[in-house]
C-alpha atoms as a PDB file:
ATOM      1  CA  UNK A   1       8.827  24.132   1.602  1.00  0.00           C
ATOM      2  CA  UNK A   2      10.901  20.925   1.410  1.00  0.00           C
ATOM      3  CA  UNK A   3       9.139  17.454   0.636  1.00  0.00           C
ATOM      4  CA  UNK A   4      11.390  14.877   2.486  1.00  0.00           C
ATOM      5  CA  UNK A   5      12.993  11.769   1.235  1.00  0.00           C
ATOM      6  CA  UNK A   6      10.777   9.824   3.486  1.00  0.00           C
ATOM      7  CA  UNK A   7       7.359  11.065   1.671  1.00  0.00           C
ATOM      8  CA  UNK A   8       8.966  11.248  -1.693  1.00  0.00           C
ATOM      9  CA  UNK A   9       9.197   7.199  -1.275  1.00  0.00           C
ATOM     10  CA  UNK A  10       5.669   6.919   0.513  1.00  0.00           C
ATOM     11  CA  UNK A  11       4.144   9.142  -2.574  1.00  0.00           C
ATOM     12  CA  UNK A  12       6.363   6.587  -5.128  1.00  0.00           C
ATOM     13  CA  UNK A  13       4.927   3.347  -3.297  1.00  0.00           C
ATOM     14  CA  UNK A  14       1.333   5.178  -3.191  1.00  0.00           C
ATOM     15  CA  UNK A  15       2.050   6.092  -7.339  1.00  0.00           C
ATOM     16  CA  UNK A  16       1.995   2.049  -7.610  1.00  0.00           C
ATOM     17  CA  UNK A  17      -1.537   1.557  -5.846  1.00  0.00           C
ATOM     18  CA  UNK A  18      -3.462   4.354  -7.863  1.00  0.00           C
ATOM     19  CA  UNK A  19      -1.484   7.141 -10.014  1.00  0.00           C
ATOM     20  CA  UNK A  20      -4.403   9.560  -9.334  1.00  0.00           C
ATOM     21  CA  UNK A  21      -3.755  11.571  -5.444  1.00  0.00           C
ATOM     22  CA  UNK A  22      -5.493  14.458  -3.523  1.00  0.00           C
ATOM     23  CA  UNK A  23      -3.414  15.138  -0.960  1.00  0.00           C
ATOM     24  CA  UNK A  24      -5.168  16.583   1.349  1.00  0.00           C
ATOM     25  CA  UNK A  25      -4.315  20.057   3.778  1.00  0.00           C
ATOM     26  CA  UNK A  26      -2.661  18.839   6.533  1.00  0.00           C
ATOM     27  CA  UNK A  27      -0.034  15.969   7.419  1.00  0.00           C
ATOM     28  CA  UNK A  28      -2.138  12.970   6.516  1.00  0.00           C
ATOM     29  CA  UNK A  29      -1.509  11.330   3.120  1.00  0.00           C
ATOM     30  CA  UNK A  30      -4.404   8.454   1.272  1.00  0.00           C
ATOM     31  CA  UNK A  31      -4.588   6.477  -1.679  1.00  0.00           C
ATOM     32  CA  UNK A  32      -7.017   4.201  -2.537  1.00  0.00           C
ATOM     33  CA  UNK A  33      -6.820   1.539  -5.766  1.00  0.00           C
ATOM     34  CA  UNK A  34      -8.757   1.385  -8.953  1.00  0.00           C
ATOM     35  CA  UNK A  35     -10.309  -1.557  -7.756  1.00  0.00           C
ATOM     36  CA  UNK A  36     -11.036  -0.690  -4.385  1.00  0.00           C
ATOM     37  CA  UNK A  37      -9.119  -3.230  -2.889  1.00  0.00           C
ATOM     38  CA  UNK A  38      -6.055  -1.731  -1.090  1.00  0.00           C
ATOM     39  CA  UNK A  39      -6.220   1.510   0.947  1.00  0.00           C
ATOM     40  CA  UNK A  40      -2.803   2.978   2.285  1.00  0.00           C
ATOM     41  CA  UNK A  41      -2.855   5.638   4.704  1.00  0.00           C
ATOM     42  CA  UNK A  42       0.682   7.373   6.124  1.00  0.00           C
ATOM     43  CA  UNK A  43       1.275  10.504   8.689  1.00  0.00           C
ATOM     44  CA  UNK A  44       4.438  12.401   7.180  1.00  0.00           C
ATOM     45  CA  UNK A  45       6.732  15.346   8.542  1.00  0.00           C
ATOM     46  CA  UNK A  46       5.087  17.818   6.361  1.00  0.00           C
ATOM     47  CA  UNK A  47       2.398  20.308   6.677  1.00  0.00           C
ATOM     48  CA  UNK A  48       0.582  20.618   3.485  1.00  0.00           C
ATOM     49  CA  UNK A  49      -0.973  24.550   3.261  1.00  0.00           C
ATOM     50  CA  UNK A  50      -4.007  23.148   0.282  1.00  0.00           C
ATOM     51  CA  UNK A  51      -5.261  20.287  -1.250  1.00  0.00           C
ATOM     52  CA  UNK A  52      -3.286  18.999  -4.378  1.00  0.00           C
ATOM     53  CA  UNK A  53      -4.835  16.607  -6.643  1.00  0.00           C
ATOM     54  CA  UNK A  54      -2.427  14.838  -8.759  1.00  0.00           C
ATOM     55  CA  UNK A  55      -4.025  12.997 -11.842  1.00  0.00           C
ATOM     56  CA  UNK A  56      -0.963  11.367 -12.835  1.00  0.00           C
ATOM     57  CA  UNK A  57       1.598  10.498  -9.528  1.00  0.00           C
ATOM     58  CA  UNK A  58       4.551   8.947 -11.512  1.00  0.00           C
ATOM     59  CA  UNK A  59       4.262  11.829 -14.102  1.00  0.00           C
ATOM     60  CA  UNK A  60       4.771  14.766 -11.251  1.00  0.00           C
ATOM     61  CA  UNK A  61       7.293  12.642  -9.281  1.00  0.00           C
ATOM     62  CA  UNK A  62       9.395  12.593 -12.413  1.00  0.00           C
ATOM     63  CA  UNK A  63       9.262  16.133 -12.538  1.00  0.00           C
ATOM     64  CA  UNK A  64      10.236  16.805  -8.551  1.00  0.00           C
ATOM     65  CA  UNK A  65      13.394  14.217 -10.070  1.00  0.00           C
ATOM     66  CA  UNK A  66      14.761  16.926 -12.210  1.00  0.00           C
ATOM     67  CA  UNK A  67      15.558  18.580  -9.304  1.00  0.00           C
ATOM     68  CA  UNK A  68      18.530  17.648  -6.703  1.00  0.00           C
ATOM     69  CA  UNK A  69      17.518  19.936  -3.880  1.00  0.00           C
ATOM     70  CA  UNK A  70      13.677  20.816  -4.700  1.00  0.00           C
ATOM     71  CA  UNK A  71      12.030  23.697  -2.799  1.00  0.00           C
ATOM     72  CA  UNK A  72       8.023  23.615  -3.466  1.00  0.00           C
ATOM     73  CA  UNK A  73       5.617  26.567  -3.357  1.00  0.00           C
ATOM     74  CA  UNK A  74       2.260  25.866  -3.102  1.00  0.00           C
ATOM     75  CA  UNK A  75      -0.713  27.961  -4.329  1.00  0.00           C
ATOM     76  CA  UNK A  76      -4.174  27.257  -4.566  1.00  0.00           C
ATOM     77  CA  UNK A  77      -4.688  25.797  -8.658  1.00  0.00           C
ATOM     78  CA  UNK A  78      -0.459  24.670  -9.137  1.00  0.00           C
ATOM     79  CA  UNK A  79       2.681  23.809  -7.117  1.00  0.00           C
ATOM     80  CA  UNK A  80       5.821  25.737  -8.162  1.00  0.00           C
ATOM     81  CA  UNK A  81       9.423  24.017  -8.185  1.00  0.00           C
ATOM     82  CA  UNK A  82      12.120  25.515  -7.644  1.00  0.00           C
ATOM     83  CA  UNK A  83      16.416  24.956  -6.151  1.00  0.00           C
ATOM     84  CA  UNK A  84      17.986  27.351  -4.502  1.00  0.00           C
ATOM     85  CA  UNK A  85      20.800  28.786  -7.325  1.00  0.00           C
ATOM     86  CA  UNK A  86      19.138  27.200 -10.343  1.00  0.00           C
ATOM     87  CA  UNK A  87      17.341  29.036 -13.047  1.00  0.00           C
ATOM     88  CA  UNK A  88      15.087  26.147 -13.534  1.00  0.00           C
ATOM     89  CA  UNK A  89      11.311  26.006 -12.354  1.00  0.00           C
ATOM     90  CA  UNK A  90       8.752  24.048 -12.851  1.00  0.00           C
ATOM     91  CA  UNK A  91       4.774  25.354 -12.646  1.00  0.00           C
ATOM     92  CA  UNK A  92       2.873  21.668 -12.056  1.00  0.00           C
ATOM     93  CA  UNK A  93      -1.061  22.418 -12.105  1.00  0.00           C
ATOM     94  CA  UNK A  94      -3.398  20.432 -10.112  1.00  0.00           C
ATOM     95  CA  UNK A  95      -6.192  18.332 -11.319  1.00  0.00           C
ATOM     96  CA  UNK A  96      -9.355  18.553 -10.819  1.00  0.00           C
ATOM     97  CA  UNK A  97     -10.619  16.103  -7.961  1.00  0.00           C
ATOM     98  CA  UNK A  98     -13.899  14.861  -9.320  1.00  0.00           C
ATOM     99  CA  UNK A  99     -11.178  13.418 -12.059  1.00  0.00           C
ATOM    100  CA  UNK A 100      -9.414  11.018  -9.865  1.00  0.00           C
ATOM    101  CA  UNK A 101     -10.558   8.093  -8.222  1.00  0.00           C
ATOM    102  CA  UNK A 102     -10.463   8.917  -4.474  1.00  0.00           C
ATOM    103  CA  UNK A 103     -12.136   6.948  -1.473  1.00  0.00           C
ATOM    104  CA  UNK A 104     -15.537   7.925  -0.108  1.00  0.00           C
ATOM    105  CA  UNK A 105     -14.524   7.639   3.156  1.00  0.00           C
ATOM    106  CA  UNK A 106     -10.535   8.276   5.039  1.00  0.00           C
ATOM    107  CA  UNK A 107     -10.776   5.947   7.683  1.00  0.00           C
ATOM    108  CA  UNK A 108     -11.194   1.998   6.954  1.00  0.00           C
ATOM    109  CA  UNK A 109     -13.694   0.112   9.615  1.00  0.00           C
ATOM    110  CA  UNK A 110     -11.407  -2.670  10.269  1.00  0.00           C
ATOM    111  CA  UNK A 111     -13.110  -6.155  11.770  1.00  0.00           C
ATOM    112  CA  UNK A 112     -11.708  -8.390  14.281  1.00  0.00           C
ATOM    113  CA  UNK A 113      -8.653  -9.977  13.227  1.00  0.00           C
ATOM    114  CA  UNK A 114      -8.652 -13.632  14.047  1.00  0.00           C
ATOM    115  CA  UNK A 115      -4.758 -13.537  13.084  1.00  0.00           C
ATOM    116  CA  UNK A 116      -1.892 -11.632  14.141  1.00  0.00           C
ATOM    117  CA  UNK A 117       2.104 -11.465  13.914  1.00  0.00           C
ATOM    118  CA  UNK A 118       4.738  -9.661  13.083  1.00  0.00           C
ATOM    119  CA  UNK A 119       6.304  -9.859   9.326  1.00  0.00           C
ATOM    120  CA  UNK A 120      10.047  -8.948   9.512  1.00  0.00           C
ATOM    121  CA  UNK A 121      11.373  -6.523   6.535  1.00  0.00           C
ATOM    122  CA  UNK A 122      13.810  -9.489   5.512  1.00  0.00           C
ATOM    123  CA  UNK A 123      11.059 -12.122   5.424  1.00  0.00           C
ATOM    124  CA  UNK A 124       8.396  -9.974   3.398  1.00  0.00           C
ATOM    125  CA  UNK A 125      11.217  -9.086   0.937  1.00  0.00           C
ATOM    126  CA  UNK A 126      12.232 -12.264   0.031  1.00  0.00           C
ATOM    127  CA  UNK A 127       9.164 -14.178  -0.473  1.00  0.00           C
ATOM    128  CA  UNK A 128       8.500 -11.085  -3.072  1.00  0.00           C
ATOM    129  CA  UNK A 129      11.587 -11.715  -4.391  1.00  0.00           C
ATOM    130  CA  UNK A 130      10.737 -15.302  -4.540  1.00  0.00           C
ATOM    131  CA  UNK A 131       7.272 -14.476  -6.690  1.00  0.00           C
ATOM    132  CA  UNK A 132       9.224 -12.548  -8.749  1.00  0.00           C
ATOM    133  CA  UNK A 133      11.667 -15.193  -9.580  1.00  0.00           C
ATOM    134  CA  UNK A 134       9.274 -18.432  -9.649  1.00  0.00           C
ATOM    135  CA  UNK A 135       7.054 -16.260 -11.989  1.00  0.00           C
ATOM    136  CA  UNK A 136       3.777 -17.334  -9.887  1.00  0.00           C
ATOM    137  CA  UNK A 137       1.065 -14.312  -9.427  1.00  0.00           C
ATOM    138  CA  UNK A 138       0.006 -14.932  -5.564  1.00  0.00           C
ATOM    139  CA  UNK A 139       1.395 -14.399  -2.311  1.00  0.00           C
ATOM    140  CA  UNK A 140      -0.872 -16.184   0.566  1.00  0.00           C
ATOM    141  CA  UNK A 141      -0.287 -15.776   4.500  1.00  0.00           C
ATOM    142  CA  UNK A 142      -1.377 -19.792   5.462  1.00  0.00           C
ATOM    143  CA  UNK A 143      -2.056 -21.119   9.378  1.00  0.00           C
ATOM    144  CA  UNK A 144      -1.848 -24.789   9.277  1.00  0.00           C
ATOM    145  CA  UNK A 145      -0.793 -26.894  12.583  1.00  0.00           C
ATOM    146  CA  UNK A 146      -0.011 -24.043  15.047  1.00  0.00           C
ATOM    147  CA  UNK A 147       2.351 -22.776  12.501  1.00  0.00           C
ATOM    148  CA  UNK A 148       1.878 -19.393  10.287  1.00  0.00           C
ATOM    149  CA  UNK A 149       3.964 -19.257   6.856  1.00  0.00           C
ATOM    150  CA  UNK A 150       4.255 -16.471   4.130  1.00  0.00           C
ATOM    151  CA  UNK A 151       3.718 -17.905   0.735  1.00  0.00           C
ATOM    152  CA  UNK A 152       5.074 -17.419  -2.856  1.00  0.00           C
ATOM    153  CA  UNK A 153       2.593 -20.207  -5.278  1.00  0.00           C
ATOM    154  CA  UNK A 154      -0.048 -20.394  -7.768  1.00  0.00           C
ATOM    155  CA  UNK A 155      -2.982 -21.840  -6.363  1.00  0.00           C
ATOM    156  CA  UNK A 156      -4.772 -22.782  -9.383  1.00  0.00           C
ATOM    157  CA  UNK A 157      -2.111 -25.425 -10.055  1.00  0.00           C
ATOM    158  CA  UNK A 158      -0.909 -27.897  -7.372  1.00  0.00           C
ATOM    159  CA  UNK A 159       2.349 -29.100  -9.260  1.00  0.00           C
ATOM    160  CA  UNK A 160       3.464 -25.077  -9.840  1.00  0.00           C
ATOM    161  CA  UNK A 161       6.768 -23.878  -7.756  1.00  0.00           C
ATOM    162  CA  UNK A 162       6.256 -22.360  -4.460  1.00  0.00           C
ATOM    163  CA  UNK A 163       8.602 -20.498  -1.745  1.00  0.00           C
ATOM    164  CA  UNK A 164       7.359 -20.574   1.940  1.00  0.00           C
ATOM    165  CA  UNK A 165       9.253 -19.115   4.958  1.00  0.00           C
ATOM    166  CA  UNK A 166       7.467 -19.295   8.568  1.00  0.00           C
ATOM    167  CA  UNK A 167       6.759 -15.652  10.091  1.00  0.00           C
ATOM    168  CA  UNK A 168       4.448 -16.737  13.082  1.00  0.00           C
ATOM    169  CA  UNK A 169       2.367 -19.056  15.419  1.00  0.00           C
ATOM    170  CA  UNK A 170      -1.001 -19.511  15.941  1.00  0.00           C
ATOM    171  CA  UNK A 171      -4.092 -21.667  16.358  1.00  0.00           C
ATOM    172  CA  UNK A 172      -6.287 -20.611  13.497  1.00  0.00           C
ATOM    173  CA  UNK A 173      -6.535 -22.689  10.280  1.00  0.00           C
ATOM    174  CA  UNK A 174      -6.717 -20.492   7.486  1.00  0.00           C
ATOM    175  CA  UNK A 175      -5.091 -19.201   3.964  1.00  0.00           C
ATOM    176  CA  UNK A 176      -5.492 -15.157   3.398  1.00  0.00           C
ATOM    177  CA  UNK A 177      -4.078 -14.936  -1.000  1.00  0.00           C
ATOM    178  CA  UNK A 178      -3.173 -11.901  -2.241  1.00  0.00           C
ATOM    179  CA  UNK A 179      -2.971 -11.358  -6.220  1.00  0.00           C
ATOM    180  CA  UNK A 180       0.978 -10.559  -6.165  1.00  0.00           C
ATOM    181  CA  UNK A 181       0.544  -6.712  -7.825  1.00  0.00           C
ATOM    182  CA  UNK A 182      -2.055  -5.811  -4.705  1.00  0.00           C
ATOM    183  CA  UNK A 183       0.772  -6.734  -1.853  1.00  0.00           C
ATOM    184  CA  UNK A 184       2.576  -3.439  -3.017  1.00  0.00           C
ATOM    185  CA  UNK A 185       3.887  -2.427   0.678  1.00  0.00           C
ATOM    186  CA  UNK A 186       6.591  -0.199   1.365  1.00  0.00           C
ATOM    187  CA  UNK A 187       9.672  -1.984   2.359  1.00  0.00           C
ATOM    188  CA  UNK A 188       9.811  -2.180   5.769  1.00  0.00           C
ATOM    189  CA  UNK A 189       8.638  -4.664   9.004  1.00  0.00           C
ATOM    190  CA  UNK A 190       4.760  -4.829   9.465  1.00  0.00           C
ATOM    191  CA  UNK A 191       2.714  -5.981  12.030  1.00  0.00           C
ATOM    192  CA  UNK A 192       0.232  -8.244  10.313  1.00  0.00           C
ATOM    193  CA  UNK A 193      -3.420  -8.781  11.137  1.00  0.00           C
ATOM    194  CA  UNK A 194      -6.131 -10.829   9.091  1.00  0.00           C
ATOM    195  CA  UNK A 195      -9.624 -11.150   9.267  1.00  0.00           C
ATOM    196  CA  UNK A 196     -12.153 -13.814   7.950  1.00  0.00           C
ATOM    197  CA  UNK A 197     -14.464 -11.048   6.857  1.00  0.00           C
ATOM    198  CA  UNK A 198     -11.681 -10.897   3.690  1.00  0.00           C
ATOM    199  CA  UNK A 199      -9.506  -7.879   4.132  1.00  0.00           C
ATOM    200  CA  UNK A 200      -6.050  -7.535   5.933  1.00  0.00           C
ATOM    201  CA  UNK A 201      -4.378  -4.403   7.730  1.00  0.00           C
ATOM    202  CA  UNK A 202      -0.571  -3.988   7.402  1.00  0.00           C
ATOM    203  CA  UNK A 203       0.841  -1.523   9.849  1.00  0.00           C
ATOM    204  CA  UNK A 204       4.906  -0.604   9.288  1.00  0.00           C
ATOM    205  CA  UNK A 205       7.033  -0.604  12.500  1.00  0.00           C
ATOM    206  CA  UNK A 206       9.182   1.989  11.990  1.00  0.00           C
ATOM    207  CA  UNK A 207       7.089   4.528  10.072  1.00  0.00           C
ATOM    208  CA  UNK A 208       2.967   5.746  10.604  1.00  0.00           C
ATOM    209  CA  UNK A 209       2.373   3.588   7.584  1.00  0.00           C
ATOM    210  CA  UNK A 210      -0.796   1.990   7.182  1.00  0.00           C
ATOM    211  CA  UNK A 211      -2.284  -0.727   4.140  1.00  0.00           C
ATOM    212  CA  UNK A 212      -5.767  -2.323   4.585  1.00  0.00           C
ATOM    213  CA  UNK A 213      -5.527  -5.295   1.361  1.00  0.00           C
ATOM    214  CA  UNK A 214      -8.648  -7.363   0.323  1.00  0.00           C
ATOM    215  CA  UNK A 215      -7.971 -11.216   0.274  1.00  0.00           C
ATOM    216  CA  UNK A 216      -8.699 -13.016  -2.926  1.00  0.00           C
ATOM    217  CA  UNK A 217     -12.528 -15.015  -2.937  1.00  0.00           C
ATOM    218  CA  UNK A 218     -10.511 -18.098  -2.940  1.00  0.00           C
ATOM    219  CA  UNK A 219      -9.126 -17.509   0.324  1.00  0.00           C
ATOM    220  CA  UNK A 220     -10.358 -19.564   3.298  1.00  0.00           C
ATOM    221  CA  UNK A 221     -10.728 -19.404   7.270  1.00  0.00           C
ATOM    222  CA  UNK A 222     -11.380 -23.053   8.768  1.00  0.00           C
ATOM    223  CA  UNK A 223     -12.277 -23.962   5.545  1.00  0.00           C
ATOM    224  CA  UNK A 224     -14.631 -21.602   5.453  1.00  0.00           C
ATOM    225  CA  UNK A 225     -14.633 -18.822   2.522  1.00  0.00           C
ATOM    226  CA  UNK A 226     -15.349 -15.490   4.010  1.00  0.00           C
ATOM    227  CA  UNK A 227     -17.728 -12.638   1.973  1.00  0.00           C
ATOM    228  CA  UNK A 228     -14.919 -10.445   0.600  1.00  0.00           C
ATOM    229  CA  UNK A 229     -15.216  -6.819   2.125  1.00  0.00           C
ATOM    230  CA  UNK A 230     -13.254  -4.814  -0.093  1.00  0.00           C
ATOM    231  CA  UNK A 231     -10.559  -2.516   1.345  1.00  0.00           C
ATOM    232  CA  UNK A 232     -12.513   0.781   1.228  1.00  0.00           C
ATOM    233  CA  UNK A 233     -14.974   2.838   3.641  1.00  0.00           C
ATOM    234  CA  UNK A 234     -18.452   1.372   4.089  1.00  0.00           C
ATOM    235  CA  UNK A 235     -18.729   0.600   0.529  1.00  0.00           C
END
C-alpha cells in the first residue's frame, strides 16, 4: 500500500497539533490537542485495513523519510516499510491506544456561527508570516465597522507591533484571538466561520480538511465575552 504525498503532509500538520495518532480503519483521519482546544479532521485517498496508534507522529514520519518510494504493509500490532529494489525495511510497532491522548468523541457539535468568509491561502500565510516576524504570540480575526480583518498583535500591550490585512465584510462587532501555536492549519484557502460560544471551524477549499480552534477567554462578541467551549466532543 502507498501513503500519498497529500496525507504524508496532512499526518505532518496533524504531528504539530498532538504527536500521539490512532488512525483509525477506514479513510477518515483525527487528531485532537493536548489541551483540547483544536480538533482537525481530514478524508484522504487511502483505505486503512486496522487501526494504528502512533505514540510519537514526528518520530514514525521520520522513519517513512528514509524511504524515497515507501510501500507499507500493515498488520494488526506493526506497520512494515518497505521500496521496491531496496534491501532496507523498517518494522514500526504500534502503541497502545489507552497511551495517547485521543478525543472522546469524532465528530465536533459545532454552534451557530455569527461570522463567516472566506480566508484566501495568500492572506492566511502572510499574516503568519507577519507573527512570525513581529515576534507577537496572537493572531485575532476582528469585525469592526462592516469590515472583517485578520490580525498579527499582542493584545496585552497596546503600543506592541501589529500586521492587519482585510479578508471579509460583515455586520457583527467582534474579536475571535487565537494563541499563535493553536492556528496550526494546513496551507491552503479556508472558509472561515466563528461563533460567540468561543470556538471556530476552518474548512480548506481544495482538500476535505477540517479544524474546529477554541478562541482565547479574552476574545469578545459585541463586547460581550463568550463561555469558551473547547474544541472537543461534548466535553
Amino acid at each position: 500500500m502507498k501513503i500519498s504525498p497529500d496525507t504524508i503532509a496532512i499526518l505532518k500538520n496533524f504531528a504539530s497539533i498532538n504527536q500521539n495518532i490512532l488512525i483509525k480503519k477506514g479513510s477518515v483521519i483525527y487528531t485532537i490537542a493536548q489541551q483540547k482546544n483544536n480538533f482537525g479532521k481530514a478524508q484522504v485517498a487511502e483505505k486503512f485495513p486496522v487501526d494504528i496508534a502512533i505514540y510519537d507522529l514526528n518520530e514514525f514520519l521520520s522513519a517513512v523519510s528514509l524511504f524515497t518510494d515507501p510501500e507499507f504493509e500493515f498488520a494488526e500490532t506493526f506497520v512494515t516499510i518497505t521500496q521496491d529494489k531496496s534491501k532496507a525495511s523498517i518494522k514500526y510497532f504500534y502503541a497502545d491506544p489507552q497511551m495517547l491522548v485521543l478525543p472522546k468523541k469524532y465528530e465536533v457539535e459545532f454552534p451557530k456561527a455569527e461570522v463567516s468568509f472566506e480566508m484566501t491561502e495568500e492572506d492566511l500565510e502572510s499574516v503568519r508570516k507577519a507573527g512570525q516576524v513581529l515576534q507577537v504570540p496572537e493572531l485575532a480575526v476582528i469585525g469592526k465597522g462592516g469590515k472583517i480583518t485578520f490580525e498579527a498583535l499582542d493584545t496585552a500591550n497596546n503600543t506592541s507591533n501589529g500586521y492587519s490585512i482585510k479578508v471579509g465584510s460583515g455586520k457583527v462587532n467582534f474579536t475571535a484571538v487565537f494563541k499563535k501555536e493553536n492556528l496550526t492549519l494546513l496551507k491552503g484557502a479556508y472558509k472561515v466561520e466563528v461563533s460567540s460560544k468561543g470556538i471556530s471551524h476552518w474548512t480548506n477549499d481544495a482538500i476535505k480538511l477540517e479544524y474546529w480552534t477554541s478562541l482565547e477567554q479574552n476574545s469578545k462578541f459585541d463586547a460581550e465575552k463568550p463561555a469558551t467551549k473547547k474544541a472537543t466532543n461534548g466535553k
